[in-house]
Protein backbone atom coordinates (compact mmCIF):
# COMPACT_ATOMS: atom_id res chain seq x y z
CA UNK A 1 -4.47 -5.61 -4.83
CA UNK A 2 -7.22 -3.67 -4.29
CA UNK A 3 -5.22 -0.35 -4.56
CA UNK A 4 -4.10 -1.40 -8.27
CA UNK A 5 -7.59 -2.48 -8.82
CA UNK A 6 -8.92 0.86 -7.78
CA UNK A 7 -6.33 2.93 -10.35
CA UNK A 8 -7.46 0.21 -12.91
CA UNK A 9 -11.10 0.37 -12.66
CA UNK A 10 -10.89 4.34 -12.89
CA UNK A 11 -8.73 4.83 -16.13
CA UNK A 12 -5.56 5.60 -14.10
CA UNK A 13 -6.95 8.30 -11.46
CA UNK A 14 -4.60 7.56 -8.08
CA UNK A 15 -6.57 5.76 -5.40
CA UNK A 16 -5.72 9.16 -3.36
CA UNK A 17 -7.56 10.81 -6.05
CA UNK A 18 -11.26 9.16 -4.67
CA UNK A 19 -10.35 10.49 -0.80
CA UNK A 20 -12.10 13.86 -0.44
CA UNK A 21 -15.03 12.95 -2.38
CA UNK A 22 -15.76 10.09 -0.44
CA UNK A 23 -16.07 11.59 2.57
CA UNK A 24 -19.09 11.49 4.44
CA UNK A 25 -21.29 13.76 2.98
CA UNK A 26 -19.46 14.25 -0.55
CA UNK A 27 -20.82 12.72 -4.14
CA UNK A 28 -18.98 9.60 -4.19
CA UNK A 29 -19.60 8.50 -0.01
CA UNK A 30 -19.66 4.93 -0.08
CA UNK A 31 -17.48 4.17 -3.45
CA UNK A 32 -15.00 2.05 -1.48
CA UNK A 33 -18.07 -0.52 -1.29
CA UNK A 34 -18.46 -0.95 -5.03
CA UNK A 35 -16.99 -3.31 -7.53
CA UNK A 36 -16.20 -5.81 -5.07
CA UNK A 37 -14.00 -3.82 -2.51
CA UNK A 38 -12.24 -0.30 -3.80
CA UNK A 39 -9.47 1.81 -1.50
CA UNK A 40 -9.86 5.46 -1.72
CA UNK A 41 -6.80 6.39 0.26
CA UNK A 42 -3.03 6.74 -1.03
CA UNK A 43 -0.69 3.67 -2.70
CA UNK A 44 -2.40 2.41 -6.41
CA UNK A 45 -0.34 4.00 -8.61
CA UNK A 46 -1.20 4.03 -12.83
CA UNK A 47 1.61 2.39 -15.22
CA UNK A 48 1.99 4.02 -18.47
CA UNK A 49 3.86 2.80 -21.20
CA UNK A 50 4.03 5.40 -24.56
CA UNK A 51 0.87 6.99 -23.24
CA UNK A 52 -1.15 3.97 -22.46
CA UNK A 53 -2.24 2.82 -19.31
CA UNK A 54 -1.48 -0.86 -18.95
CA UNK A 55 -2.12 -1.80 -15.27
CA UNK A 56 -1.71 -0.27 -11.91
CA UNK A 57 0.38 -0.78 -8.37
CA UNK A 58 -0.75 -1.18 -5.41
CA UNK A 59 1.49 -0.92 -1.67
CA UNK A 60 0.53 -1.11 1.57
CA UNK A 61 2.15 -1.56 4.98
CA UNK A 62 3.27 1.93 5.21
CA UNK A 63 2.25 5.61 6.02
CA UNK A 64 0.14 6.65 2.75
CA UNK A 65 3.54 8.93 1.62
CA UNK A 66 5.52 5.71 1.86
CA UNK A 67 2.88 3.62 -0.16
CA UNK A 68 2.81 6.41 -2.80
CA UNK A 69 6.77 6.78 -2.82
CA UNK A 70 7.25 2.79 -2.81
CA UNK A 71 4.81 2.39 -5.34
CA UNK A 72 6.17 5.07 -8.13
CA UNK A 73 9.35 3.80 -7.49
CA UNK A 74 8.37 0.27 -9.02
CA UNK A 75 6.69 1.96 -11.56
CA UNK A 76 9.64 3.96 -12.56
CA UNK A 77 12.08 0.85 -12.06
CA UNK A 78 10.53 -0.90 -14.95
CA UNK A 79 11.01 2.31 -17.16
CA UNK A 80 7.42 3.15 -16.93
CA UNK A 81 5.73 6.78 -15.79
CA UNK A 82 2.69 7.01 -13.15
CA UNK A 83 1.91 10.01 -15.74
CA UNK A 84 -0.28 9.99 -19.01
CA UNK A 85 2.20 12.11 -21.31
């Protein structure tokens, strides 16, 4: 949950798309302690419909690859993209 919450809170950014920067000594150290609990590592996934973001996905249990490739999958099983057109 906290994966989808992550893409959610963020206007659709990837929760891989926090990782670098919140590395120890980058701008945004510390981020995965805000807003009640955020995961900066791979697995939320965006859901577009027409353009419009409209929730997000979140896997675990996996490597981060399989998270990422589990979670698009969903996305794109429902006819959706993980892509803002």
């Amino acid at each position: 949950m906290k994966k989808a919450r992550t893409v959610a809170l963020f206007g659709g950014i990837p929760s891989i798309g926090f990782y670098n920067a919140s590395q120890p000594g980058q701008p945004l150290y510390g981020i995965q302690e805000t807003n009640g609990g955020l995961i900066v590592f791979g697995g939320g996934v965006p859901i577009y419909v027409n353009n419009h973001l409209i929730g997000a996905v979140g896997v675990s249990g996996g490597s981060v690859d399989q998270d990422i490739s589990i979670a698009t999958a969903g996305v794109n099983a429902i006819g959706s993209t993980t892509l803002s057109q």
